[in-house]
C-alpha atoms as a PDB file:
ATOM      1  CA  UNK A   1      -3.476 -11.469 -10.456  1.00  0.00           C
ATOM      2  CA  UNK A   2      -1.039 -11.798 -13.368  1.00  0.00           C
ATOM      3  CA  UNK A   3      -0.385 -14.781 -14.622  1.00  0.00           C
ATOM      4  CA  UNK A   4       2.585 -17.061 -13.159  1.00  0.00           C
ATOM      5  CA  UNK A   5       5.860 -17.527 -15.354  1.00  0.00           C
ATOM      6  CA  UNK A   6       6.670 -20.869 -16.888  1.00  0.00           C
ATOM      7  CA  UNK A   7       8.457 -23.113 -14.514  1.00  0.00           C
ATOM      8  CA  UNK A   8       9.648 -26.301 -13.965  1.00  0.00           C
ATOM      9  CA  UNK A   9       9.276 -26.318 -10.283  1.00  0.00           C
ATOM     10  CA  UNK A  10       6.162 -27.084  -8.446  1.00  0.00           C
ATOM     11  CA  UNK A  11       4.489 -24.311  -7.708  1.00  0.00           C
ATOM     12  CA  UNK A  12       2.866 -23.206  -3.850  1.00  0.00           C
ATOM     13  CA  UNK A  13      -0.757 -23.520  -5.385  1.00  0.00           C
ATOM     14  CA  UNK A  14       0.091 -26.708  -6.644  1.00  0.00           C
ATOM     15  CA  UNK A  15       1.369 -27.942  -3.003  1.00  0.00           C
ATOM     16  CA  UNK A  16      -1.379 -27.092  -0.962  1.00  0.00           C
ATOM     17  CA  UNK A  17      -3.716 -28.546  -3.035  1.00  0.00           C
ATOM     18  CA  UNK A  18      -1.760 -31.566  -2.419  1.00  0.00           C
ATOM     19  CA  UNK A  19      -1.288 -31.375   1.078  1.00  0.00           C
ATOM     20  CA  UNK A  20      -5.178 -31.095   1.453  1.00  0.00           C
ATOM     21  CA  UNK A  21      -5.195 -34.989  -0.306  1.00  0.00           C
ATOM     22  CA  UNK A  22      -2.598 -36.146   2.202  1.00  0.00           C
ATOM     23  CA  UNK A  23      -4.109 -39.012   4.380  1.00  0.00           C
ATOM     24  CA  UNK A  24      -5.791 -38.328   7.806  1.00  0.00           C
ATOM     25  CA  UNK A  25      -3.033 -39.342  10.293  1.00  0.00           C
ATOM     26  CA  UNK A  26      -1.901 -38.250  13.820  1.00  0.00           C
ATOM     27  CA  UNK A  27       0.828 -36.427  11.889  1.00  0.00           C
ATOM     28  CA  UNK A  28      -1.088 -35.307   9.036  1.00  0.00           C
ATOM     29  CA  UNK A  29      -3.724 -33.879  11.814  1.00  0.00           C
ATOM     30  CA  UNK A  30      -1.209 -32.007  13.682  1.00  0.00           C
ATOM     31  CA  UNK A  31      -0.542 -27.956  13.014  1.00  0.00           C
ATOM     32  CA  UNK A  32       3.061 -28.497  12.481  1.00  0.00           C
ATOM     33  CA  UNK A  33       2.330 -30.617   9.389  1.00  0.00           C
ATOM     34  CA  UNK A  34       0.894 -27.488   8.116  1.00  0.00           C
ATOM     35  CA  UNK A  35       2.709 -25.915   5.333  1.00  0.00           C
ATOM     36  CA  UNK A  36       3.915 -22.559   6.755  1.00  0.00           C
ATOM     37  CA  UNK A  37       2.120 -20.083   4.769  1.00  0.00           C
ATOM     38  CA  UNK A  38      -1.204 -22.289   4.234  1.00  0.00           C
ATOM     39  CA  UNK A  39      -1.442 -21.924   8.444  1.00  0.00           C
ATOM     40  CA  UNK A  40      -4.184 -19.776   9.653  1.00  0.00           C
ATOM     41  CA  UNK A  41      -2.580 -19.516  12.997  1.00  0.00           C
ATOM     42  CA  UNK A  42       1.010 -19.106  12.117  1.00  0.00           C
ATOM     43  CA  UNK A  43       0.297 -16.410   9.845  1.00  0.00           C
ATOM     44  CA  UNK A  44      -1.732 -14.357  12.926  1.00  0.00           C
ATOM     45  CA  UNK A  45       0.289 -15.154  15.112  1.00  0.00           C
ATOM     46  CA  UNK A  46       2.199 -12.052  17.370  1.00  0.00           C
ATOM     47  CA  UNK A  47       5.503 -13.647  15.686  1.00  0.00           C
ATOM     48  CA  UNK A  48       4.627 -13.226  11.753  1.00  0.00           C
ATOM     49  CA  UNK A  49       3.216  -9.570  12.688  1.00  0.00           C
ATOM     50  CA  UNK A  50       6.340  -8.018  10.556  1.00  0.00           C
ATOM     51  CA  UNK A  51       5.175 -10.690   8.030  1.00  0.00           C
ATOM     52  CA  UNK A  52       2.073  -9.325   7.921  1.00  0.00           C
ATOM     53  CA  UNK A  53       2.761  -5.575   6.996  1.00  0.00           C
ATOM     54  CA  UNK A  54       4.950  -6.408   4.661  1.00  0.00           C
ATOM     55  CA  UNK A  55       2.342  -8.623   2.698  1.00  0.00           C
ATOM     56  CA  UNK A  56      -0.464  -5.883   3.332  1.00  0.00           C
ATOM     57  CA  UNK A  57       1.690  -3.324   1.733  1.00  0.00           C
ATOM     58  CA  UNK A  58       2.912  -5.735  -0.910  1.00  0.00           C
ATOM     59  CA  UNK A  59      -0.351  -7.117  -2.296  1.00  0.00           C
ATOM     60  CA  UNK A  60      -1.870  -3.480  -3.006  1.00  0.00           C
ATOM     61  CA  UNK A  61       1.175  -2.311  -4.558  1.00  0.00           C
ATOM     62  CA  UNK A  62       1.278  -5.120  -6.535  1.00  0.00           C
ATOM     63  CA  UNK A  63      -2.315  -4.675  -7.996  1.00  0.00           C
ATOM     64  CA  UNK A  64      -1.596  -0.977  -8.520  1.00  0.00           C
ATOM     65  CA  UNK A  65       1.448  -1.632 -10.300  1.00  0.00           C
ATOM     66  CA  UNK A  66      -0.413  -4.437 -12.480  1.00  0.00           C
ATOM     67  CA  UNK A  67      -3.210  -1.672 -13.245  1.00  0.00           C
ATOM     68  CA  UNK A  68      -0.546   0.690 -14.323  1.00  0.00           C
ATOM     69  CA  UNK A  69      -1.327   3.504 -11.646  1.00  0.00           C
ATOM     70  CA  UNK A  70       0.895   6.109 -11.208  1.00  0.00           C
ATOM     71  CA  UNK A  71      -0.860   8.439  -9.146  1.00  0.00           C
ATOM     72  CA  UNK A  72      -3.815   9.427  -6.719  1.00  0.00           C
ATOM     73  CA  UNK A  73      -6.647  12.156  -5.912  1.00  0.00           C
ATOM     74  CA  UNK A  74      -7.080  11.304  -2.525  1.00  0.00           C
ATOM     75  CA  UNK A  75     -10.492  12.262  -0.680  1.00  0.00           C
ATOM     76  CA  UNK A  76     -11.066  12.076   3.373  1.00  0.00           C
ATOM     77  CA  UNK A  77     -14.547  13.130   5.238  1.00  0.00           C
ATOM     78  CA  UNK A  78     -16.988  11.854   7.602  1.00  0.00           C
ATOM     79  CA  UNK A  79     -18.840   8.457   6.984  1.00  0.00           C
ATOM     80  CA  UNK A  80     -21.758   9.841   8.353  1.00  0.00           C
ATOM     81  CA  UNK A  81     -22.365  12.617   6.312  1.00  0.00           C
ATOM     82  CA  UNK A  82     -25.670  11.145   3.850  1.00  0.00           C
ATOM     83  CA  UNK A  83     -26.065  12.074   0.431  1.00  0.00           C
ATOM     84  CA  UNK A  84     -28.941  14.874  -0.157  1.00  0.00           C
ATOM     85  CA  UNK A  85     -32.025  13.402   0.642  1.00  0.00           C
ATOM     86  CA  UNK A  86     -31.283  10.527   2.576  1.00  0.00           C
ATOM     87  CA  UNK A  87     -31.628  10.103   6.513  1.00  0.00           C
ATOM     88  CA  UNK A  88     -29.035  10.774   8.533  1.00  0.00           C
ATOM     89  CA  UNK A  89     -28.612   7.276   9.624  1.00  0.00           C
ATOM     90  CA  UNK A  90     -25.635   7.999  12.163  1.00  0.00           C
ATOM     91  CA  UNK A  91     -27.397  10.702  13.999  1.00  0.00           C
ATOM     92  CA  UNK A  92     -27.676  10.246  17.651  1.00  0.00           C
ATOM     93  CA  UNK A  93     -29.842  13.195  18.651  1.00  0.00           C
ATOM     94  CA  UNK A  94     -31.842  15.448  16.492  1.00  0.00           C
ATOM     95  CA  UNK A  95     -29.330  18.073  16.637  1.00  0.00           C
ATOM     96  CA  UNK A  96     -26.633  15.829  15.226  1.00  0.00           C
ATOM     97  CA  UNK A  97     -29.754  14.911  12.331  1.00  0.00           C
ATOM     98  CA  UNK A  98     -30.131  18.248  11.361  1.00  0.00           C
ATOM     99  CA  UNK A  99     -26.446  18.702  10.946  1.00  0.00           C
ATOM    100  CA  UNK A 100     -25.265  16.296   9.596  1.00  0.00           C
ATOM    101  CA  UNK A 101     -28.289  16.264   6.813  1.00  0.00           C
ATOM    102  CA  UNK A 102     -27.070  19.939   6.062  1.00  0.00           C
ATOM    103  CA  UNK A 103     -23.602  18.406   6.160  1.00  0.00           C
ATOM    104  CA  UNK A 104     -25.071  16.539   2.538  1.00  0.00           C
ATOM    105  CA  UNK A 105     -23.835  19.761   0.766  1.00  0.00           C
ATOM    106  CA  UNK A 106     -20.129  17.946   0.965  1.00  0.00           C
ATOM    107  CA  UNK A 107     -21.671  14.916  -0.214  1.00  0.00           C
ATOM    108  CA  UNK A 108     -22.349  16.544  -3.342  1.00  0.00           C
ATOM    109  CA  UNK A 109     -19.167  18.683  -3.010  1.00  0.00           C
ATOM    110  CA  UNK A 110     -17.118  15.706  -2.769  1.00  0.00           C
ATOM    111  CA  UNK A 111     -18.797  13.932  -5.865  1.00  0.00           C
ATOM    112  CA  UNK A 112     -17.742  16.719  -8.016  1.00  0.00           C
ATOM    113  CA  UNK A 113     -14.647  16.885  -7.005  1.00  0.00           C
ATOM    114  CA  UNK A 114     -14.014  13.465  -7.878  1.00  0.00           C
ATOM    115  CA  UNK A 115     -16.150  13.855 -11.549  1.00  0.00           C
ATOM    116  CA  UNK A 116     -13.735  16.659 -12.057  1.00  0.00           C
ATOM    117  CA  UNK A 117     -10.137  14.999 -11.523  1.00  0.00           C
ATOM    118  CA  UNK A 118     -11.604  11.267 -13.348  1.00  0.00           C
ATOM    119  CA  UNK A 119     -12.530  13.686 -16.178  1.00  0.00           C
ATOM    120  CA  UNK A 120      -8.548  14.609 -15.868  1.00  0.00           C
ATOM    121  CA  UNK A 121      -7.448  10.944 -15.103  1.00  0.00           C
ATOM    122  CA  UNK A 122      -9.880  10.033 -18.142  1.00  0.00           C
ATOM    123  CA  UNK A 123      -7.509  11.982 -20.386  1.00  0.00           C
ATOM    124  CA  UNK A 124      -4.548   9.961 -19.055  1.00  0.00           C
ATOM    125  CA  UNK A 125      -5.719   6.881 -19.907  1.00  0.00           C
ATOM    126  CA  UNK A 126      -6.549   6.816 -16.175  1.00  0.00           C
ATOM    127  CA  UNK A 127      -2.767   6.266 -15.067  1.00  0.00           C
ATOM    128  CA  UNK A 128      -3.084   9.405 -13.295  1.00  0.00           C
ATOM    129  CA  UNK A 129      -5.012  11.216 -10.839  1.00  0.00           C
ATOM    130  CA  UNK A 130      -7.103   8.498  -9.739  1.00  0.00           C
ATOM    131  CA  UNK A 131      -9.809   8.726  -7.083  1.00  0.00           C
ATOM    132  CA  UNK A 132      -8.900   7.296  -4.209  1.00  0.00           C
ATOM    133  CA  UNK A 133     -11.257   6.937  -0.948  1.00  0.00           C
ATOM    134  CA  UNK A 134     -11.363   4.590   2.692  1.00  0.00           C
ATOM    135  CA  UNK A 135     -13.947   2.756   0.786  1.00  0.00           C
ATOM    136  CA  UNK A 136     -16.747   3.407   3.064  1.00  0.00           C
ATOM    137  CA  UNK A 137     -20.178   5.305   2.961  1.00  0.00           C
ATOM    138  CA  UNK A 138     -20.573   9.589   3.080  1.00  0.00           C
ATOM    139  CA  UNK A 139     -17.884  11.404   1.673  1.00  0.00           C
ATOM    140  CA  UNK A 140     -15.870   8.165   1.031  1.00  0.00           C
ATOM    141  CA  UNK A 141     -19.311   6.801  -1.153  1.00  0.00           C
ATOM    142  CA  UNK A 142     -19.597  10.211  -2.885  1.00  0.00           C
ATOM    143  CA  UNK A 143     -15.467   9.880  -4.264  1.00  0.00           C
ATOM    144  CA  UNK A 144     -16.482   6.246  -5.745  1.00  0.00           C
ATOM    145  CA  UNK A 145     -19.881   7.467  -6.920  1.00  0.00           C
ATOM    146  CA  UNK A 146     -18.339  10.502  -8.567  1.00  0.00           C
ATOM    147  CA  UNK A 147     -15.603   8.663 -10.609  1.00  0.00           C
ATOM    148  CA  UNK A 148     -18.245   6.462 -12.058  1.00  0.00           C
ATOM    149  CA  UNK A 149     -19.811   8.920 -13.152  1.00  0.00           C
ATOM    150  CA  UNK A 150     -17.824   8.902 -16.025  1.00  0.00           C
ATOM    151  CA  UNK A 151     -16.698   5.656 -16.059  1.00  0.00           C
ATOM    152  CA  UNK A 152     -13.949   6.291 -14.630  1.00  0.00           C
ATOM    153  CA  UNK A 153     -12.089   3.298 -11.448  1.00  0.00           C
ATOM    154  CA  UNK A 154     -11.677   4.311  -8.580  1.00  0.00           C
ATOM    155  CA  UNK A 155      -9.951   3.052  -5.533  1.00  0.00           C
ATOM    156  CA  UNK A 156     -11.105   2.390  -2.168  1.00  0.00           C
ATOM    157  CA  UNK A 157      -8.725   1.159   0.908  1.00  0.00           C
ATOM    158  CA  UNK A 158     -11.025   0.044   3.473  1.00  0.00           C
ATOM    159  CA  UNK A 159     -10.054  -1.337   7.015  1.00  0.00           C
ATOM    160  CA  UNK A 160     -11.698  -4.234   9.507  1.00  0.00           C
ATOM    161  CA  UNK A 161     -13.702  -2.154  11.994  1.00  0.00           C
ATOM    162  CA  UNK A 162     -15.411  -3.968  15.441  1.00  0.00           C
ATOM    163  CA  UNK A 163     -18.935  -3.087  13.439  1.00  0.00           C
ATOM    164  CA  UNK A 164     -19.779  -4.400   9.741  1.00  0.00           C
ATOM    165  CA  UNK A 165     -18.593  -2.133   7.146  1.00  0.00           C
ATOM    166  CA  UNK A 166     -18.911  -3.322   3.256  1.00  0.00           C
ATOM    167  CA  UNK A 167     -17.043  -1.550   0.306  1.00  0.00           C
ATOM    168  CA  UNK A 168     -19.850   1.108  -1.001  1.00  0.00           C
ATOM    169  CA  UNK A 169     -20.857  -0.096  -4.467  1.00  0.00           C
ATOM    170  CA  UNK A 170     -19.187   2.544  -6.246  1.00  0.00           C
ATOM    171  CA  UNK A 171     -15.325   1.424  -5.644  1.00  0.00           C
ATOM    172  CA  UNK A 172     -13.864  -0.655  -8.242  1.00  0.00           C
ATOM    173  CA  UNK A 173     -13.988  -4.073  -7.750  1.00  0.00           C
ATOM    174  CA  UNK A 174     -10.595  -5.074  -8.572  1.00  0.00           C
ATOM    175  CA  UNK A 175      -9.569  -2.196  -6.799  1.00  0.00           C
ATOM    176  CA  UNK A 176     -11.409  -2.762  -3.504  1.00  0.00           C
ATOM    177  CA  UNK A 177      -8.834  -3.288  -0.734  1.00  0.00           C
ATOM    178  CA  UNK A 178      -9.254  -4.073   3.114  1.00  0.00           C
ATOM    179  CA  UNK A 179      -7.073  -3.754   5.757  1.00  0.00           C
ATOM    180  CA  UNK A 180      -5.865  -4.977   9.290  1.00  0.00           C
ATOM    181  CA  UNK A 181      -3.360  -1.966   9.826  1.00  0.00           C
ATOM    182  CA  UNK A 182      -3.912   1.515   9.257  1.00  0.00           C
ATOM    183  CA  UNK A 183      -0.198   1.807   9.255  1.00  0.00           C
ATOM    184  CA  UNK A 184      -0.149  -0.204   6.217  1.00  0.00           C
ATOM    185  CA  UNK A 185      -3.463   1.594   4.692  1.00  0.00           C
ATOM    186  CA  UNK A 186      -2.334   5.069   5.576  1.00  0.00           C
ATOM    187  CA  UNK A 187       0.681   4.245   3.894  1.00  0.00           C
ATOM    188  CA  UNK A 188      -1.358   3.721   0.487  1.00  0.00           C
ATOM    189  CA  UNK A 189      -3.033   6.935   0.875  1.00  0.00           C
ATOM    190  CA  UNK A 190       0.005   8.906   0.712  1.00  0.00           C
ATOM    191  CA  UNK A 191       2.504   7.483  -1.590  1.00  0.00           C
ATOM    192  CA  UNK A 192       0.847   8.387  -4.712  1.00  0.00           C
ATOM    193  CA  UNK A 193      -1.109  11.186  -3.872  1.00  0.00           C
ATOM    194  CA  UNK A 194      -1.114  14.047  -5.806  1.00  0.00           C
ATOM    195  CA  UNK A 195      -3.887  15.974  -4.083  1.00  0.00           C
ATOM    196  CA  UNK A 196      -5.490  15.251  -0.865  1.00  0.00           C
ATOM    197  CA  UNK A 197      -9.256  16.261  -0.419  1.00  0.00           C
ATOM    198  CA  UNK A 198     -10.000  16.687   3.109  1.00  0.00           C
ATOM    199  CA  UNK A 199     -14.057  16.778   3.795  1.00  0.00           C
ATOM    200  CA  UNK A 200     -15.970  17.470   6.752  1.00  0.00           C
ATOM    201  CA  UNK A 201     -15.612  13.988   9.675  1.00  0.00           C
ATOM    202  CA  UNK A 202     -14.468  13.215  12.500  1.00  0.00           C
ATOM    203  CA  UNK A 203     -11.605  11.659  14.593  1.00  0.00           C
ATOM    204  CA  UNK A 204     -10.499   9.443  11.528  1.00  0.00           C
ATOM    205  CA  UNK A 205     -10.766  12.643   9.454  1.00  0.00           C
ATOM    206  CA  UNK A 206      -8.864  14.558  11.843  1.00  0.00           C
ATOM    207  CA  UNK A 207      -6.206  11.955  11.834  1.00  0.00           C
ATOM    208  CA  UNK A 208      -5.829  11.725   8.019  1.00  0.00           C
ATOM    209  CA  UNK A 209      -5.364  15.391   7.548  1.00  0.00           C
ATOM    210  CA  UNK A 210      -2.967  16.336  10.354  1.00  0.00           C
ATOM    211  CA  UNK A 211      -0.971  12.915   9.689  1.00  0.00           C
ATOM    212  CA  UNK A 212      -0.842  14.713   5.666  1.00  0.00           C
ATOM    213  CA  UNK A 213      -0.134  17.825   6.750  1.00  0.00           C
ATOM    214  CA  UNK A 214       2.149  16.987   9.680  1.00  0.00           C
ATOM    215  CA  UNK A 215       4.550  15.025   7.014  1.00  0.00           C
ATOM    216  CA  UNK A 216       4.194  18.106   4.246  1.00  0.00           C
ATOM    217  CA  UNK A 217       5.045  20.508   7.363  1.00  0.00           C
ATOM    218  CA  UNK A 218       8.206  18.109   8.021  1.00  0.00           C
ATOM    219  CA  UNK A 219       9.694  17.727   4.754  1.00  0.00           C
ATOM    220  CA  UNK A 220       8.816  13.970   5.289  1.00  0.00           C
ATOM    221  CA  UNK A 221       6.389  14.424   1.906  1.00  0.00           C
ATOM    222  CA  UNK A 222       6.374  16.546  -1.263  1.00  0.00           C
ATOM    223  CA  UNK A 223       4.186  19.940  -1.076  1.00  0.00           C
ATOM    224  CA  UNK A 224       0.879  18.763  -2.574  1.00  0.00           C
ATOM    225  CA  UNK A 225      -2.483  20.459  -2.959  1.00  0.00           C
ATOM    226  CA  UNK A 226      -4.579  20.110   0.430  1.00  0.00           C
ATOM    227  CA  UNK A 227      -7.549  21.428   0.744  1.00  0.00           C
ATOM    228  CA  UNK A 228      -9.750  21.577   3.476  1.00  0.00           C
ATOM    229  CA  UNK A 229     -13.311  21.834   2.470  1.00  0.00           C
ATOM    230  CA  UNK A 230     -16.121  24.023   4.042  1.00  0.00           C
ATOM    231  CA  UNK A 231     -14.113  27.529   5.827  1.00  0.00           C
ATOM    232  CA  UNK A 232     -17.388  27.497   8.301  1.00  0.00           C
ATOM    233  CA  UNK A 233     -17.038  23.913   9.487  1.00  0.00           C
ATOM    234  CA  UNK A 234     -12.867  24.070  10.116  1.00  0.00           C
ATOM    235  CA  UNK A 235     -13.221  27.475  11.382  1.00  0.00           C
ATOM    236  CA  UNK A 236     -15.322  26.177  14.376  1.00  0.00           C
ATOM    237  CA  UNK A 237     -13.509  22.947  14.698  1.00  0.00           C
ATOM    238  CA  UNK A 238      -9.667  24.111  14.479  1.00  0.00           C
ATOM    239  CA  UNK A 239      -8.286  27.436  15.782  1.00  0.00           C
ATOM    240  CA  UNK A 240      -4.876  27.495  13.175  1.00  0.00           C
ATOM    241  CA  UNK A 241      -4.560  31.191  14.236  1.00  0.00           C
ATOM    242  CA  UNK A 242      -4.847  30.435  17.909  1.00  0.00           C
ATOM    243  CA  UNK A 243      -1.608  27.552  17.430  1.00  0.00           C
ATOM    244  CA  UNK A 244       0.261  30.006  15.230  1.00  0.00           C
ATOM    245  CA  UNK A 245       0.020  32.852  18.416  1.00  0.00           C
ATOM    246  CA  UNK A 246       0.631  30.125  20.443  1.00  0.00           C
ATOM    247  CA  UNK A 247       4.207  29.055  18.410  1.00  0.00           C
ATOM    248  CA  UNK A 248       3.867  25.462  18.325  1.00  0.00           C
ATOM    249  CA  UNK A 249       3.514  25.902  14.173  1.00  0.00           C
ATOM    250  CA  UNK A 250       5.575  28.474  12.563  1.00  0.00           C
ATOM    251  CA  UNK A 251       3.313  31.311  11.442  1.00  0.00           C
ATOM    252  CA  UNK A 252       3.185  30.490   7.817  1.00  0.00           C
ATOM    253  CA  UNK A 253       2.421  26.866   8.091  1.00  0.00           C
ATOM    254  CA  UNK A 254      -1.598  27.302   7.820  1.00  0.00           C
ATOM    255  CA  UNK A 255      -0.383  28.406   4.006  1.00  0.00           C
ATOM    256  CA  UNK A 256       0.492  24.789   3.710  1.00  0.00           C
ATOM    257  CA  UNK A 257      -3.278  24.014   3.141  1.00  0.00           C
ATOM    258  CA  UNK A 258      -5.907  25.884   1.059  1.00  0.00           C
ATOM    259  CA  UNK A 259      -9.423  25.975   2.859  1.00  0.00           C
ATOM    260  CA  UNK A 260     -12.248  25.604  -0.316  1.00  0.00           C
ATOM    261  CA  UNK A 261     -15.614  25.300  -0.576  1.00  0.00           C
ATOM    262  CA  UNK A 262     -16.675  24.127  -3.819  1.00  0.00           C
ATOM    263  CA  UNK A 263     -15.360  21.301  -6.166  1.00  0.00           C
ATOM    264  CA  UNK A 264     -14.509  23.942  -8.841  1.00  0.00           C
ATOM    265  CA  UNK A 265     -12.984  26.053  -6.489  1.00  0.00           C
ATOM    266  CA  UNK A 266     -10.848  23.332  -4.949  1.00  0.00           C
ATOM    267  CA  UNK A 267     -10.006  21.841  -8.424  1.00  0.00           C
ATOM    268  CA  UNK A 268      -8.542  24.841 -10.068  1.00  0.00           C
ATOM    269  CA  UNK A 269      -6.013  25.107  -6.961  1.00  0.00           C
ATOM    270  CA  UNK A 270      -5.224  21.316  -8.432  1.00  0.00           C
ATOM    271  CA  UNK A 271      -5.444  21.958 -11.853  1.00  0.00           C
ATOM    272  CA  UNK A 272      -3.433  25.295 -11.347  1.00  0.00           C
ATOM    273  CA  UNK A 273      -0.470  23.499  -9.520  1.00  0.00           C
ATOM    274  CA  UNK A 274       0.144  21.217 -11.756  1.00  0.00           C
ATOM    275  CA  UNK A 275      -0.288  23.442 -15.103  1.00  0.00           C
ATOM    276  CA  UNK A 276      -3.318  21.055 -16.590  1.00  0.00           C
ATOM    277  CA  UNK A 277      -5.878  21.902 -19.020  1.00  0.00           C
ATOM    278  CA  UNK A 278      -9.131  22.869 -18.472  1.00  0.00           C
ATOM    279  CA  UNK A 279     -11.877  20.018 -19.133  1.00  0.00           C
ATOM    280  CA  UNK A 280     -14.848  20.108 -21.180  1.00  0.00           C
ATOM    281  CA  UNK A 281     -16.883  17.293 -19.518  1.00  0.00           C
ATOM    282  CA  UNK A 282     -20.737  18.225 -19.195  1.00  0.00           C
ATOM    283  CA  UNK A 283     -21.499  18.063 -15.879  1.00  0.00           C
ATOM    284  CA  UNK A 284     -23.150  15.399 -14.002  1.00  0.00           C
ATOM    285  CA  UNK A 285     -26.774  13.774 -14.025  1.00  0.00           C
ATOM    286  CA  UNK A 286     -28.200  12.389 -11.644  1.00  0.00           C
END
């Protein structure tokens, strides 16, 4: 956190640490003695909700702002998708297992991807461009893992689920962010994306990418670079054509995506769009 301007005044730090030496008394005891934003239970309560998003929006913004970053490569896919080589550790059946172990290809896909626009935030001084994932495992861990590849942060905005999830080991410490709301988190996603990666998943994926494309289709959001990657997974999963026919989208709004299958192939729509130069960076080892 940056460091607090001179002042006279006490400070809130300063206060609760006294508070905490106060003398044990019936009235010391008692929650209303409780200074208001020290309280557990008056800050989750159903009245400070409002409170709430507002301070889950403000404290990422604020450690964005202090890092100096501008903008955002933004990556969705499956959590269950394993890297190549591993097990499939989310599989429920051994037709799921064999899927989503060929599913790995986006693993490495997704990597690359994310090598390829840190080698471009790298050039920036990383102000720009800067991976950002939910913070989990699959697709998520292959964003992270691919921006340190060279070096380069990355961010990761995870979110309390009923079942243990830890930050994957490749997100940025200081840029490692939970959340309560997805309101609040999608929020982050979006409002300094320059690119949004959309990888193979499931009903979270699904969400991400139609709540992206639903606010570029609205004029609610700039026109951005989406891609959808892997034509034979979508194609089974989402008939576009069939809504176009249909008329609930106009007929040209499956041009508001690109559907990609490689890294390289989904970078140069990127790199294309916004006019920037071709990197040198070797590619990756492993």
């Amino acid at each position: 956190m940056a460091r607090r301007r001179p002042t006279p005044l006490r400070t809130s730090v300063e206060d609760v640490a006294a508070s905490k030496r106060a003398p044990s008394t019936p009235q010391t005891e008692s929650p209303a003695f409780r200074l208001a934003f020290a309280d557990d239970d008056f800050m989750t309560s159903e009245d400070t909700r409002g409170i709430r998003f507002q301070l889950e929006y403000l404290k990422p913004e604020y450690r964005l702002r202090e890092q100096g970053i501008n903008s955002t490569v933004v990556l969705f896919g499956g959590a269950r998708i394993p890297a190549p080589g591993k097990p499939a550790w989310a599989a429920k059946n051994e037709v799921q297992k064999a899927n989503l172990e060929a599913a790995s290809i986006y693993y490495d896909e997704a990597r690359e991807f994310a090598r390829l626009a840190s080698t471009t935030s790298k050039a920036l001084d990383f102000k720009e461009f800067v991976v950002t994932t939910g913070g989990g495992p699959g697709v998520m861990e292959a964003g992270n893992r691919g921006a340190a590849d060279v070096g380069a942060p990355s961010i990761g905005l995870n979110i309390v689920l009923p079942h243990e999830q830890a930050p994957n080991l490749f997100v940025t410490p200081e840029l490692s962010f939970n959340f309560h709301y997805f309101a609040t988190r999608k929020i982050h996603f979006l409002m300094r994306a320059k690119a949004v990666a959309v990888f193979p998943g499931g009903f979270g994926t699904l969400d991400e990418f139609f709540e992206t494309l639903t606010l570029i289709q609205t004029g609610r959001m700039d026109k951005i670079p989406l891609l959808l990657f892997g034509a034979e997974f979508w194609g089974k999963v989402i008939n576009f054509e069939a809504l176009a026919e249909a008329g609930t989208i106009a007929p040209n709004d499956p041009h508001l995506f690109h559907v990609v299958d490689t890294a390289q192939e989904g970078w140069e729509v990127v790199r294309r769009f916004y006019d920037l130069p071709v990197t040198n960076e070797p590619p990756r080892g492993d």
